[in-house]
Protein backbone atom coordinates (compact mmCIF):
# COMPACT_ATOMS: atom_id res chain seq x y z
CA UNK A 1 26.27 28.31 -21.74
CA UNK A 2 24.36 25.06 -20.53
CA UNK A 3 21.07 25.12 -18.59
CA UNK A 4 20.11 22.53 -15.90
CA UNK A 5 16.38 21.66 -15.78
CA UNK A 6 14.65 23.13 -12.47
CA UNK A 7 11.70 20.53 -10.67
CA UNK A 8 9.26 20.66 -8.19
CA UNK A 9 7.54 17.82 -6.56
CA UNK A 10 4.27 18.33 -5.37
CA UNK A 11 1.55 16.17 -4.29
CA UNK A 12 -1.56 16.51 -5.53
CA UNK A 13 -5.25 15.32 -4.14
CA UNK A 14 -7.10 13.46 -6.91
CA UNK A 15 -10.32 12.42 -4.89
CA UNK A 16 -11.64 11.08 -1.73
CA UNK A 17 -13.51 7.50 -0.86
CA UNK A 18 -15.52 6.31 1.94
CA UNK A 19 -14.23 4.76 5.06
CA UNK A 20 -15.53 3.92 8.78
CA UNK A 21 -13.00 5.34 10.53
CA UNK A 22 -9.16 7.11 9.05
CA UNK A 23 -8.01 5.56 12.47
CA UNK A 24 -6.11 1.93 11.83
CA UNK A 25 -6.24 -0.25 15.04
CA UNK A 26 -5.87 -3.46 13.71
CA UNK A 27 -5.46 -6.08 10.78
CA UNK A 28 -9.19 -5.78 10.27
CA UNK A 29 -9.27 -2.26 9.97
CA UNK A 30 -6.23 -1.89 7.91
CA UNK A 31 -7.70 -4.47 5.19
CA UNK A 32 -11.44 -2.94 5.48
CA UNK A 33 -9.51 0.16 4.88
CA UNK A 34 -7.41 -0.93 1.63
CA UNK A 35 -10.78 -3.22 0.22
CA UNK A 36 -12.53 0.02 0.47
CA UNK A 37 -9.86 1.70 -1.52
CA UNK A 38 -9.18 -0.63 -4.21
CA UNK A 39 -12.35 -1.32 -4.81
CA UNK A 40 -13.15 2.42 -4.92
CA UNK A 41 -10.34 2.82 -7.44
CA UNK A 42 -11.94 0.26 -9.87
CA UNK A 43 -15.63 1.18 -9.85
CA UNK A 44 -16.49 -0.94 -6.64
CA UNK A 45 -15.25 -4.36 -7.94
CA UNK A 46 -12.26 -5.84 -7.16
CA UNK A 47 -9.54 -5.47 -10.10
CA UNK A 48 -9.20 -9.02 -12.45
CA UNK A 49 -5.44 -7.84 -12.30
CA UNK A 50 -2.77 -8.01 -9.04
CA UNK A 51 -3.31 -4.11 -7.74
CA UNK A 52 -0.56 -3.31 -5.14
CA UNK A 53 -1.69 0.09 -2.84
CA UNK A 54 -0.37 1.46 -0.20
CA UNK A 55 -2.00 4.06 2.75
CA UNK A 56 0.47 5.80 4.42
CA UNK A 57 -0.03 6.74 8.19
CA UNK A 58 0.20 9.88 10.53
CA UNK A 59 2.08 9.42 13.72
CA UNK A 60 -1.84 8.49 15.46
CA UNK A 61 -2.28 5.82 12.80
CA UNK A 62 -4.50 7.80 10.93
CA UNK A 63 -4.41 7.89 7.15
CA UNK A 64 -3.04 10.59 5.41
CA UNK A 65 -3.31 9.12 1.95
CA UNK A 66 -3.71 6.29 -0.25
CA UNK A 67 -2.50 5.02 -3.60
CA UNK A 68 -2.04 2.67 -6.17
CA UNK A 69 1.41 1.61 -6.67
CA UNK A 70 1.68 -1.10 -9.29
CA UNK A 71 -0.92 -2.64 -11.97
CA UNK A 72 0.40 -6.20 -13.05
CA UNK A 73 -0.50 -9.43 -14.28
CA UNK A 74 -2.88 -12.11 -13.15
CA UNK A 75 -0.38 -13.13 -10.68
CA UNK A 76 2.05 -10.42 -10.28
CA UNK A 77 2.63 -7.00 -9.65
CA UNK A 78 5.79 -4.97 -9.36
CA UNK A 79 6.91 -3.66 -5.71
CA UNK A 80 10.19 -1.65 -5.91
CA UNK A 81 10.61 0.71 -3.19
CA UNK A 82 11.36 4.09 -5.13
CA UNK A 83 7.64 4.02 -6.18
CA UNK A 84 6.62 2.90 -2.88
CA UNK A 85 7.93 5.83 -0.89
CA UNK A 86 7.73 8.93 -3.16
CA UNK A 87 4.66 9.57 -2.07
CA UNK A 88 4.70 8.87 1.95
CA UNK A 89 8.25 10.78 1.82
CA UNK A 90 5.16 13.95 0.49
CA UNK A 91 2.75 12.85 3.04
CA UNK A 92 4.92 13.13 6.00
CA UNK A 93 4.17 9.33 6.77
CA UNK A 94 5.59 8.08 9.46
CA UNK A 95 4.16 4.26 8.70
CA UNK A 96 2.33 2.60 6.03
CA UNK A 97 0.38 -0.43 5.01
CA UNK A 98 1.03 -2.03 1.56
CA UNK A 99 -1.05 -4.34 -0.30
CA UNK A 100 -2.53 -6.03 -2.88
CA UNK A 101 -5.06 -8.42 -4.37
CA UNK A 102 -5.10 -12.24 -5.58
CA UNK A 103 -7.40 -12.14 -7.94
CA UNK A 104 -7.62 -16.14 -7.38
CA UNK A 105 -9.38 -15.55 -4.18
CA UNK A 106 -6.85 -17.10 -2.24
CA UNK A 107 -4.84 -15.13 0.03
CA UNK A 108 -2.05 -17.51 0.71
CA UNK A 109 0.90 -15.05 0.88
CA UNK A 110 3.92 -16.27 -2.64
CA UNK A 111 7.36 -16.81 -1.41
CA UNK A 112 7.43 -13.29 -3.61
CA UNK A 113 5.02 -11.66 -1.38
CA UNK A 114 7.57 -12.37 2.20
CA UNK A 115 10.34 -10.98 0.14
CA UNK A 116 8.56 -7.74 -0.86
CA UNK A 117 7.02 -7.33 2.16
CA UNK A 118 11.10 -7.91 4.03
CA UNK A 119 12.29 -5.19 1.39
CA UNK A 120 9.75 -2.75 1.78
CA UNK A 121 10.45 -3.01 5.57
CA UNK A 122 14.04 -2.65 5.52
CA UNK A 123 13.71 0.26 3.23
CA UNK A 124 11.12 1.91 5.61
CA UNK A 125 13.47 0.95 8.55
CA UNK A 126 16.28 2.95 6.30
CA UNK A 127 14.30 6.18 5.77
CA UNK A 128 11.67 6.53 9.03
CA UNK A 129 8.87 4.82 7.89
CA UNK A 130 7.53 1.95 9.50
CA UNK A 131 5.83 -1.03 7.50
CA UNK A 132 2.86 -1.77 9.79
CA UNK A 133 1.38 -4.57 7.53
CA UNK A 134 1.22 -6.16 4.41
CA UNK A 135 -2.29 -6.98 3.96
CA UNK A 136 -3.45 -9.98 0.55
CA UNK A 137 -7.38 -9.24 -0.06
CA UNK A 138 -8.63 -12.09 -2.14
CA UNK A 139 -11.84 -14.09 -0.59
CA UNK A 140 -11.25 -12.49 2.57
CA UNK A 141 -7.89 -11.06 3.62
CA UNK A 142 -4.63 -12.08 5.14
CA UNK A 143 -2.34 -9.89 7.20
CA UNK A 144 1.18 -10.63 6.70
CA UNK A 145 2.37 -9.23 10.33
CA UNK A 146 -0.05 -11.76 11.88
CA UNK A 147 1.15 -14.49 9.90
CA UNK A 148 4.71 -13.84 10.96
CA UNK A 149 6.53 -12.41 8.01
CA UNK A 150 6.99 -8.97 9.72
């Protein structure tokens, strides 16, 4: 006789941070929102490595939750999907913001940023869960929908 292993995924709350409001109404918001976060996550400094986070949304634009995805290198950080949605898929998400930091300063989106950002969206698109913005905090922040790339 063989046996099969038996799973459960659960998500599971691992603290809270401060925030103005849970409601996201614009590009401001949303990178106020994922500054406070990250920053949060690292002891209230900004990490000296690319973080990429995401906060997944609630059909109101409210968060639900937040994350951090990938930890990289100075100047890169690893963005498949799989590990993007495993948790929104948990949070009942029905959008989400992704993003990260340059720890340069500058927020000038890479030709790699546009193509994560492209992917992430088409995979959302594929399961239900809207990309609302890609967000680049550095000295200041830069929202990828406004710049065009969504």
């Amino acid at each position: 006789m063989q046996y099969v292993s038996i799973y459960r995924v659960q998500l599971m709350k691992t603290g809270t941070f401060p925030i103005e409001s849970k409601m996201i109404k614009s590009p401001d918001m949303a990178a106020a929102a994922c500054r406070g976060f990250i920053t949060h996550e690292y002891g209230g400094y900004m990490p000296d490595r690319e973080v990429l986070g995401v906060i997944w949304l609630n059909t109101k634009n409210v968060m639900v939750g937040a994350e951090v995805v990938s930890i990289g290198s100075v100047n890169a950080s690893i963005a498949h999907p799989r590990e993007v949605f495993k948790s929104g898929i948990l949070h009942n998400a029905s959008s989400f913001i992704v993003f990260h930091n340059h720890p340069s300063g500058d927020t000038r989106p890479s030709e790699e940023d546009v193509k994560v950002t492209r992917r992430l969206s088409e995979a959302g698109e594929l399961i239900g869960i809207e990309l609302m913005d890609h967000i680049i905090l550095g000295e200041g922040h830069k929202s990828l929908k406004a710049e065009g790339h969504l």
